[in-house]
PDB file of N, CA and C in Angstrom:
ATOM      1  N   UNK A   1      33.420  10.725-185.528  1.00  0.00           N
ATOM      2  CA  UNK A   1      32.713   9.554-185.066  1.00  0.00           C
ATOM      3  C   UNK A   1      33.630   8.337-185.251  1.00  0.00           C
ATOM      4  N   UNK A   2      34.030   7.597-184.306  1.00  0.00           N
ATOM      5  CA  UNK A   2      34.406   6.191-184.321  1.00  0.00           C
ATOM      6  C   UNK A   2      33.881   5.097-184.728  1.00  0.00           C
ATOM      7  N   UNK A   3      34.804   4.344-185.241  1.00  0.00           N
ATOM      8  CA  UNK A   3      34.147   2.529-186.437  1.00  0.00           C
ATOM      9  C   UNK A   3      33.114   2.388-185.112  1.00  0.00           C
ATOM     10  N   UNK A   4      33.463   2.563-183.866  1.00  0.00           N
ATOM     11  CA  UNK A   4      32.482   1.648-182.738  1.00  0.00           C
ATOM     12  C   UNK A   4      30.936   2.115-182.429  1.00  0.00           C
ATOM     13  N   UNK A   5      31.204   3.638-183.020  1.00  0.00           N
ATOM     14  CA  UNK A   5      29.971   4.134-183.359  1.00  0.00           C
ATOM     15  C   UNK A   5      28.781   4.018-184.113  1.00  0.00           C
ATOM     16  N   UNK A   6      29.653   3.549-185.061  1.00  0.00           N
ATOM     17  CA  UNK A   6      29.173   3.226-186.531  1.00  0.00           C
ATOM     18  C   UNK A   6      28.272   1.971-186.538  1.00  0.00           C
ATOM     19  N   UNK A   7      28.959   0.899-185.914  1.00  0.00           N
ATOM     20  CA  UNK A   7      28.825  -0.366-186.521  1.00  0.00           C
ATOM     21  C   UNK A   7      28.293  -0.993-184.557  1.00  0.00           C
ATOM     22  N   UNK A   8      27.135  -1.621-185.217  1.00  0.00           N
ATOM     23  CA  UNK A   8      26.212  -2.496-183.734  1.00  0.00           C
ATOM     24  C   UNK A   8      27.282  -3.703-183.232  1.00  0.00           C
ATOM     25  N   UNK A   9      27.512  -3.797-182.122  1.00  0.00           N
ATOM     26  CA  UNK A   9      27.859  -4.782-181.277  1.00  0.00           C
ATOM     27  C   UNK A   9      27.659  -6.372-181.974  1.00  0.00           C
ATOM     28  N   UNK A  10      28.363  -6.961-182.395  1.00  0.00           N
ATOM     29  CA  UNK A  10      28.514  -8.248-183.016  1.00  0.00           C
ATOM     30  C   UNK A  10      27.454  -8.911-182.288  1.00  0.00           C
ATOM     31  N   UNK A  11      27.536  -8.833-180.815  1.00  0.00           N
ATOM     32  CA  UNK A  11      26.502  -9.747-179.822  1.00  0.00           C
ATOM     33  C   UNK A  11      25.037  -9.518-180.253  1.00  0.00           C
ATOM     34  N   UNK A  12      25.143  -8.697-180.788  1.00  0.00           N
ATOM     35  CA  UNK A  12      23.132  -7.620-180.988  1.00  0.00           C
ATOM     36  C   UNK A  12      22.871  -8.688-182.405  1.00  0.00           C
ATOM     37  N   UNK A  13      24.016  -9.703-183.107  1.00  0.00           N
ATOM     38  CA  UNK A  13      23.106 -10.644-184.088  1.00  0.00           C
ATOM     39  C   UNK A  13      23.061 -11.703-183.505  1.00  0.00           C
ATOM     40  N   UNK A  14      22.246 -12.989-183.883  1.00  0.00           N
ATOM     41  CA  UNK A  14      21.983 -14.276-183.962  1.00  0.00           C
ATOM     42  C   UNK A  14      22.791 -14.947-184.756  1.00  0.00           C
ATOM     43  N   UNK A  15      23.788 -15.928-184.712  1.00  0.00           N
ATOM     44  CA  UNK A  15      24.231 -16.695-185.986  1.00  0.00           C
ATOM     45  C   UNK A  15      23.533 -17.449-187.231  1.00  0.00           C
ATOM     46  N   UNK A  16      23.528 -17.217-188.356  1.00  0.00           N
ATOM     47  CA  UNK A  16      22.136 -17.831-188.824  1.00  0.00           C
ATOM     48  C   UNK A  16      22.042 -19.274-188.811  1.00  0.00           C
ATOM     49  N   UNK A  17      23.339 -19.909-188.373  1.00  0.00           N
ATOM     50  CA  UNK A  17      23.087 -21.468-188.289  1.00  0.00           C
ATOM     51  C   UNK A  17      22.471 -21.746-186.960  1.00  0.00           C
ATOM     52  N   UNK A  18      23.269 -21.640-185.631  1.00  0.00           N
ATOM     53  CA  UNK A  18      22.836 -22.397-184.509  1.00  0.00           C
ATOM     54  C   UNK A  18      21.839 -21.368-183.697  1.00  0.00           C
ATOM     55  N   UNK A  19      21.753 -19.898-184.136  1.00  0.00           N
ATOM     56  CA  UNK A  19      21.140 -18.927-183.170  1.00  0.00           C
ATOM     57  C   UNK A  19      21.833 -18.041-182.168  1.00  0.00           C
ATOM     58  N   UNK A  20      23.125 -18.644-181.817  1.00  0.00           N
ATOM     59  CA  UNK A  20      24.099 -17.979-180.743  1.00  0.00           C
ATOM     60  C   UNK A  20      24.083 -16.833-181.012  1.00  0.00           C
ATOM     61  N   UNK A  21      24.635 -15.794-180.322  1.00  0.00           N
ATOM     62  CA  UNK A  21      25.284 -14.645-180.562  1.00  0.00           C
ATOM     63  C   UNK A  21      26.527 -14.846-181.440  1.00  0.00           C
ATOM     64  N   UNK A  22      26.432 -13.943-181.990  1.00  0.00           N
ATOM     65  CA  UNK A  22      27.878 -14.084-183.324  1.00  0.00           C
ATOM     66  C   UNK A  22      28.427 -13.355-182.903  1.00  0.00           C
ATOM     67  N   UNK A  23      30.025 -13.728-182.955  1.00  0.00           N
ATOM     68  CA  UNK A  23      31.021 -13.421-182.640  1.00  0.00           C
ATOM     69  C   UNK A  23      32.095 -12.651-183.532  1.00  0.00           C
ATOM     70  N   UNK A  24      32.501 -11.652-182.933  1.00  0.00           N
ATOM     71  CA  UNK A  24      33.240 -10.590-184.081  1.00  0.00           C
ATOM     72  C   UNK A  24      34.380 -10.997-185.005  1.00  0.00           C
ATOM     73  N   UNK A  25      34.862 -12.255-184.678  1.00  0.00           N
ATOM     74  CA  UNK A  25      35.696 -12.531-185.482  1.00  0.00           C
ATOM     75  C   UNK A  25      34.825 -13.792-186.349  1.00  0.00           C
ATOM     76  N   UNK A  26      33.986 -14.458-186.187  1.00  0.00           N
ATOM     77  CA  UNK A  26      33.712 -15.033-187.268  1.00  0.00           C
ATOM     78  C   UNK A  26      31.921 -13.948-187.767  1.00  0.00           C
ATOM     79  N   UNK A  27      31.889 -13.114-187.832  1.00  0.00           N
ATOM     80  CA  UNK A  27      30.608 -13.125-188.281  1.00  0.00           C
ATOM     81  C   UNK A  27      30.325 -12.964-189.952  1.00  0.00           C
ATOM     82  N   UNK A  28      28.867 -12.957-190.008  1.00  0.00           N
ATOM     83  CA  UNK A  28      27.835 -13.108-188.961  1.00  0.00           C
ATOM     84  C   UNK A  28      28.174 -14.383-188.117  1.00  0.00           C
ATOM     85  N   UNK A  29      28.623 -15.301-187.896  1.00  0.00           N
ATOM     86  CA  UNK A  29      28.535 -16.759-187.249  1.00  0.00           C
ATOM     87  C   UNK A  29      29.238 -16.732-185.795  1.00  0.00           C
ATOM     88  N   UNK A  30      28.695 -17.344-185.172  1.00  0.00           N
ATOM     89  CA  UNK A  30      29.470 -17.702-183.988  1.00  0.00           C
ATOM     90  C   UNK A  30      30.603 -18.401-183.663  1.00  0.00           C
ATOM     91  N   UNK A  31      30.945 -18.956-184.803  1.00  0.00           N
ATOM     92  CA  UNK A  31      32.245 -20.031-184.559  1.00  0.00           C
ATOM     93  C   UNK A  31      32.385 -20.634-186.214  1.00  0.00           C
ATOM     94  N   UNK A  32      33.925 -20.886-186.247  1.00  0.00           N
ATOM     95  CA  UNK A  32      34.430 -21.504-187.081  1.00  0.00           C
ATOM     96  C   UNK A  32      33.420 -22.490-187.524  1.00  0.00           C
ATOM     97  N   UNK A  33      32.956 -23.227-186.779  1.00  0.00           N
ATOM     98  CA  UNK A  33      32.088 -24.102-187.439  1.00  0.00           C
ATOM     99  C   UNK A  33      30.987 -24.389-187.834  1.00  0.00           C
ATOM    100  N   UNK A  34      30.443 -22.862-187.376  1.00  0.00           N
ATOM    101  CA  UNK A  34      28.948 -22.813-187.760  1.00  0.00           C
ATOM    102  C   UNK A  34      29.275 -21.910-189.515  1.00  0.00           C
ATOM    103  N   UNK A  35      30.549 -21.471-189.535  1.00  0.00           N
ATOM    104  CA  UNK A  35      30.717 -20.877-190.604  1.00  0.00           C
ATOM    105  C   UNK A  35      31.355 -21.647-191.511  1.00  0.00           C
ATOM    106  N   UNK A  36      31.807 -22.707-191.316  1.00  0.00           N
ATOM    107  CA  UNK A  36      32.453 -23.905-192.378  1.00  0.00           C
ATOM    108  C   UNK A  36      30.970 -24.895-192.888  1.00  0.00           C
ATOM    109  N   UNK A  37      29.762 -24.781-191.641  1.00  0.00           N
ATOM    110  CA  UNK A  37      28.669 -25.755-191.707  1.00  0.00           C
ATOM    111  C   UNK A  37      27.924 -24.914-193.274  1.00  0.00           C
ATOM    112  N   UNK A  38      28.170 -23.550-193.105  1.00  0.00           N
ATOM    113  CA  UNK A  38      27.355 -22.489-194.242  1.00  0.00           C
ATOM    114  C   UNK A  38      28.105 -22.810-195.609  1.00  0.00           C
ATOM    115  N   UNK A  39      29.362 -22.589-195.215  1.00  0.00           N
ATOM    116  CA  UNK A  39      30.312 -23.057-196.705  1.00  0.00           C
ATOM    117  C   UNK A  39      29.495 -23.911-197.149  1.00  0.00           C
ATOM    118  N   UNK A  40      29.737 -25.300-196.556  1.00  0.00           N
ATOM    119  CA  UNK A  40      29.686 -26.451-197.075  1.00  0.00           C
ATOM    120  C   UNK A  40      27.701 -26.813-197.389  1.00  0.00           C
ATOM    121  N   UNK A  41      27.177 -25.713-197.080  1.00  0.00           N
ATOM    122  CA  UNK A  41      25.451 -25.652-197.544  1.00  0.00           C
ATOM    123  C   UNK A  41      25.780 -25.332-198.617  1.00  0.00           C
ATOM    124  N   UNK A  42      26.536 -24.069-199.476  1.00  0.00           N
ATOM    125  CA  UNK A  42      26.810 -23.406-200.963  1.00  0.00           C
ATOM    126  C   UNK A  42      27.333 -24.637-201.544  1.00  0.00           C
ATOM    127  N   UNK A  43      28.284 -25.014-201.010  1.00  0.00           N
ATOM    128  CA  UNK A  43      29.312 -25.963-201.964  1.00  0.00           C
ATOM    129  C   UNK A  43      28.396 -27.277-202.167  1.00  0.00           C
ATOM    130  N   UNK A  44      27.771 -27.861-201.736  1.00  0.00           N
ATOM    131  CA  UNK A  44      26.796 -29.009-201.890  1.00  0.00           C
ATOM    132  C   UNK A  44      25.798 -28.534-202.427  1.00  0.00           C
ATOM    133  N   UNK A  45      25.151 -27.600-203.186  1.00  0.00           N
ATOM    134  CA  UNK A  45      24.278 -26.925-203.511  1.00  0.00           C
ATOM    135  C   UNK A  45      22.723 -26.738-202.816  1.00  0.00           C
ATOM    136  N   UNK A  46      23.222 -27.105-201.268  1.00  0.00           N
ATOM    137  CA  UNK A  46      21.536 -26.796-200.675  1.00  0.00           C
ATOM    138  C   UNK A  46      20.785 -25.358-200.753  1.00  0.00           C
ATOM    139  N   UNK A  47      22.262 -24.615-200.404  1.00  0.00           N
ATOM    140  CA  UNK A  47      21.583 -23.086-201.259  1.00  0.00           C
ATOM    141  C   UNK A  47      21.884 -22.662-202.261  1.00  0.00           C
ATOM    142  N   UNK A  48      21.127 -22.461-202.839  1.00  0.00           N
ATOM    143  CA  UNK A  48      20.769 -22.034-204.306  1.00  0.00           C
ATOM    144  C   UNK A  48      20.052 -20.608-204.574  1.00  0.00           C
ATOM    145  N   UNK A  49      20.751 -19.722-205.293  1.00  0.00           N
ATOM    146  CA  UNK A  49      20.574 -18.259-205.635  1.00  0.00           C
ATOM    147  C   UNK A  49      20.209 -19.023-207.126  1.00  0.00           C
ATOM    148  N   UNK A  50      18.368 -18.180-207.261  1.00  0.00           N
ATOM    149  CA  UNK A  50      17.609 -18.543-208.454  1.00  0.00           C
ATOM    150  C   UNK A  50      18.019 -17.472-209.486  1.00  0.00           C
ATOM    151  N   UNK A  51      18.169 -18.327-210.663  1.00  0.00           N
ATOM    152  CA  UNK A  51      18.224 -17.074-211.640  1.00  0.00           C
ATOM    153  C   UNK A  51      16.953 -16.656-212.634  1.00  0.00           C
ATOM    154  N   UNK A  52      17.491 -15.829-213.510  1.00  0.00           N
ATOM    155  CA  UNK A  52      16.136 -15.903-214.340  1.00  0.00           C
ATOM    156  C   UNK A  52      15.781 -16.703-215.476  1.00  0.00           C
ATOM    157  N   UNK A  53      14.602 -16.671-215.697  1.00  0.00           N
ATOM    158  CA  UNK A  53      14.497 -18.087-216.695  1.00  0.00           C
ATOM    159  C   UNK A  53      15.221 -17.245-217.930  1.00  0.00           C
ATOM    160  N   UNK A  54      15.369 -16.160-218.028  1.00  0.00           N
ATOM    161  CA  UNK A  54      15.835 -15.377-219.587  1.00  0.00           C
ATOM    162  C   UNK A  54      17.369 -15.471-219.581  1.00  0.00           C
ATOM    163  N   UNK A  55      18.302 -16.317-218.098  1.00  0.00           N
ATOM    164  CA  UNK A  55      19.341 -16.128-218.552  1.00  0.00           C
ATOM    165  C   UNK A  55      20.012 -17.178-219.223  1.00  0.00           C
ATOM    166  N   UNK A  56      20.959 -17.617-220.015  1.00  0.00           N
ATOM    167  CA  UNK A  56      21.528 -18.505-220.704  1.00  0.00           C
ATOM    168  C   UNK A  56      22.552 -18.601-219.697  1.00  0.00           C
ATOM    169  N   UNK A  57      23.056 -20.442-220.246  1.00  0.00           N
ATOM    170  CA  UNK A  57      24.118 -20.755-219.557  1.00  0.00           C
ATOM    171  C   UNK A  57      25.219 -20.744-220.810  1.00  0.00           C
ATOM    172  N   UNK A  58      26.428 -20.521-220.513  1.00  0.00           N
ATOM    173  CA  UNK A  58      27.669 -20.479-221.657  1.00  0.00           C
ATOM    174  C   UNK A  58      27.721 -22.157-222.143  1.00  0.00           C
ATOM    175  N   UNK A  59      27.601 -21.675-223.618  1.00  0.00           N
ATOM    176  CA  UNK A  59      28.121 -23.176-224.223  1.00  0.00           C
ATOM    177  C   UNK A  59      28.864 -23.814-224.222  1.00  0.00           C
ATOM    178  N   UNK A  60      30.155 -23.156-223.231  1.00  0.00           N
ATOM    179  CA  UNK A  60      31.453 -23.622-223.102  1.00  0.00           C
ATOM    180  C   UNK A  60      31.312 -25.055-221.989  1.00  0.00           C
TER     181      UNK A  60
END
């Protein structure tokens, strides 16, 4: 069986920023800049992965 077998057509997702079809070289995203727009959501902290209240932060 071939990778092309394996793996769905890049076009068959949505980009999760603008909706386009995502493109095989940037995915999931459609473009450089819908994938620099996602960076820069993590790095500004709009998304946020919750932790648990039981975990500690290092005292360092």
């Amino acid at each position: 069986m071939t990778d092309q077998a394996r793996t769905p057509p890049a076009t068959a997702r949505a980009c999760p920023i603008c909706g386009k079809p995502a493109q095989q070289a940037f995915l999931p995203f459609c473009s450089s800049r819908c994938r620099d727009v996602d960076l820069n959501r993590w790095l500004s902290g709009r998304y946020v992965v919750p932790g648990r209240e039981d975990d500690v932060e290092d005292p360092e």
